[in-house]
Protein backbone atom coordinates (compact mmCIF):
# COMPACT_ATOMS: atom_id res chain seq x y z
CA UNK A 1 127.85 79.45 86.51
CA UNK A 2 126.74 82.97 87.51
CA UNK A 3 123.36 84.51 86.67
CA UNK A 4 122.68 87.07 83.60
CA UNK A 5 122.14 90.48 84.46
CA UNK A 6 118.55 91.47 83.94
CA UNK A 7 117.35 94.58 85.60
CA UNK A 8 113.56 96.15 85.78
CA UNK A 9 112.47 94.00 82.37
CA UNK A 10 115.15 95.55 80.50
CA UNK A 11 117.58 92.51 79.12
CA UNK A 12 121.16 92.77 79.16
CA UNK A 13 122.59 93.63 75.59
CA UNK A 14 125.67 91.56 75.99
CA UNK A 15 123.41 88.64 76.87
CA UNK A 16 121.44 89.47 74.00
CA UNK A 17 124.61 89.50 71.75
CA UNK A 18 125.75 86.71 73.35
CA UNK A 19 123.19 84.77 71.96
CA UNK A 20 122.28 86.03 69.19
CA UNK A 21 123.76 86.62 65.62
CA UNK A 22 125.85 90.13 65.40
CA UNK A 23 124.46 92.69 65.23
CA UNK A 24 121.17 92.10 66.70
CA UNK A 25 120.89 94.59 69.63
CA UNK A 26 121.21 97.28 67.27
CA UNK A 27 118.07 96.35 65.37
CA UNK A 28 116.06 95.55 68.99
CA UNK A 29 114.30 97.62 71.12
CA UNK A 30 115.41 95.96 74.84
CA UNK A 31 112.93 97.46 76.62
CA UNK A 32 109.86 95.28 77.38
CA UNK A 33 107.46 97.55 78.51
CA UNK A 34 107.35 101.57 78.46
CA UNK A 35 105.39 103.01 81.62
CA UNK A 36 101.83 104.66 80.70
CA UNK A 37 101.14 108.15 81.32
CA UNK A 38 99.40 107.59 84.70
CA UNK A 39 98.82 111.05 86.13
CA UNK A 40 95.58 111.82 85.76
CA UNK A 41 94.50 108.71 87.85
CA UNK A 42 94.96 110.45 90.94
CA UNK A 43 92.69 113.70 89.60
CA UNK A 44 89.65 110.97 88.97
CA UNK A 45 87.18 110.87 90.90
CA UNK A 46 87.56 106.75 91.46
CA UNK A 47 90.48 107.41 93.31
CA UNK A 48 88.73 108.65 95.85
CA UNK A 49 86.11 105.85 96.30
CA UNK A 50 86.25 101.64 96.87
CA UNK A 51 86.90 99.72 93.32
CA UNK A 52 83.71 97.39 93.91
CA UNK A 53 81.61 100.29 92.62
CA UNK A 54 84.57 99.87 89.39
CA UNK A 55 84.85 96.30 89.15
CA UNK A 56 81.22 94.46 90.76
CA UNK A 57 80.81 91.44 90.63
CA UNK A 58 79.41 89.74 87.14
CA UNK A 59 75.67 90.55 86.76
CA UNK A 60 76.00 93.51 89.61
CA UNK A 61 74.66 96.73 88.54
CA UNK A 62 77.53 99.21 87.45
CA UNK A 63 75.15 102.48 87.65
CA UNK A 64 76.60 103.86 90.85
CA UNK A 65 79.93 103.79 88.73
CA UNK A 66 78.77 105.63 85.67
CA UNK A 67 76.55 108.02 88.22
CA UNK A 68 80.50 108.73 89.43
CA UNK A 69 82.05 108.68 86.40
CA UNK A 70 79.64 111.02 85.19
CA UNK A 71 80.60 113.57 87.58
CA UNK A 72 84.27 113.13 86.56
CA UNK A 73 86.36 116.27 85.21
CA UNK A 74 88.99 113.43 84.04
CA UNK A 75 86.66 110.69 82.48
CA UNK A 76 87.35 111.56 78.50
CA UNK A 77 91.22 110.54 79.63
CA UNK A 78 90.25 107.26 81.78
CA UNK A 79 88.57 106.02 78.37
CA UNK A 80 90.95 106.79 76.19
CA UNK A 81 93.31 104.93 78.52
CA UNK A 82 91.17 101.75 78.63
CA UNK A 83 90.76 101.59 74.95
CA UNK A 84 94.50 102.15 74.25
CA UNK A 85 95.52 99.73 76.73
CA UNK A 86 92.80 97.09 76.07
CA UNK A 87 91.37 97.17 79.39
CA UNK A 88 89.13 94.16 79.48
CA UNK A 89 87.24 94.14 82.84
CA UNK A 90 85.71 97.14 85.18
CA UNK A 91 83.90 100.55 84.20
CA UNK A 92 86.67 103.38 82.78
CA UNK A 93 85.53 106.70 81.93
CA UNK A 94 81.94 105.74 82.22
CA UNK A 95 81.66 102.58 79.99
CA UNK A 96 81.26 99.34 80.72
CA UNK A 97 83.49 96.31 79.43
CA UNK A 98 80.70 95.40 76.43
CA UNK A 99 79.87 99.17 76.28
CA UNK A 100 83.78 100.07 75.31
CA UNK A 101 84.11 96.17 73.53
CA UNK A 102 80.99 97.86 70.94
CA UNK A 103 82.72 101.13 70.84
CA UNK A 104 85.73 99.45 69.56
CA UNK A 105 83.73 97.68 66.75
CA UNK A 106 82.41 100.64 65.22
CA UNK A 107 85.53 102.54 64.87
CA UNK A 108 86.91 100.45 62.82
């Protein structure tokens, strides 16, 4: 028995189809993930230095991160990337995980 066809996360309709009821590739989207808009990353300022400043270890200081992040032309888009995507751990555009965790709570 040969192997189904899956390429890239994308499953193969006809495997889909195959077990499935009818008509049910028409009302699913196959596609698992959609790539994020990554570009500005390598415009920020982080890209240039080491992560550890980004992602210390728990109870390190994360002030020379901010102090870079500060200095940032591209740090409004590096937050709204970590708060779209749920980014959980590290400092993105200038916030801290419990900084961007309290940020979330208020705006809802």
């Amino acid at each position: 028995m040969g192997r189904a066809p899956v390429s890239r996360g994308v499953v193969e309709p006809a495997l889909i189809e195959r077990f499935s009821r009818p008509g049910t590739i028409r009302r699913m989207h196959t596609e698992t993930m959609t790539p994020a808009d990554t570009d500005w990353q390598n415009q920020a300022l982080c890209a240039q230095t080491g992560a550890e400043f980004f992602f210390p270890e728990p109870g390190s200081s994360v002030r020379e991160a901010k102090r870079i992040c500060g200095m940032c032309a591209i740090r409004s888009a590096c937050l709204e990337y970590a708060l779209t995507h749920d980014e959980r751990f590290g400092v993105w555009g200038g916030m801290s995980e419990k900084e961007r965790m309290a940020l979330r709570r208020t705006s809802r």
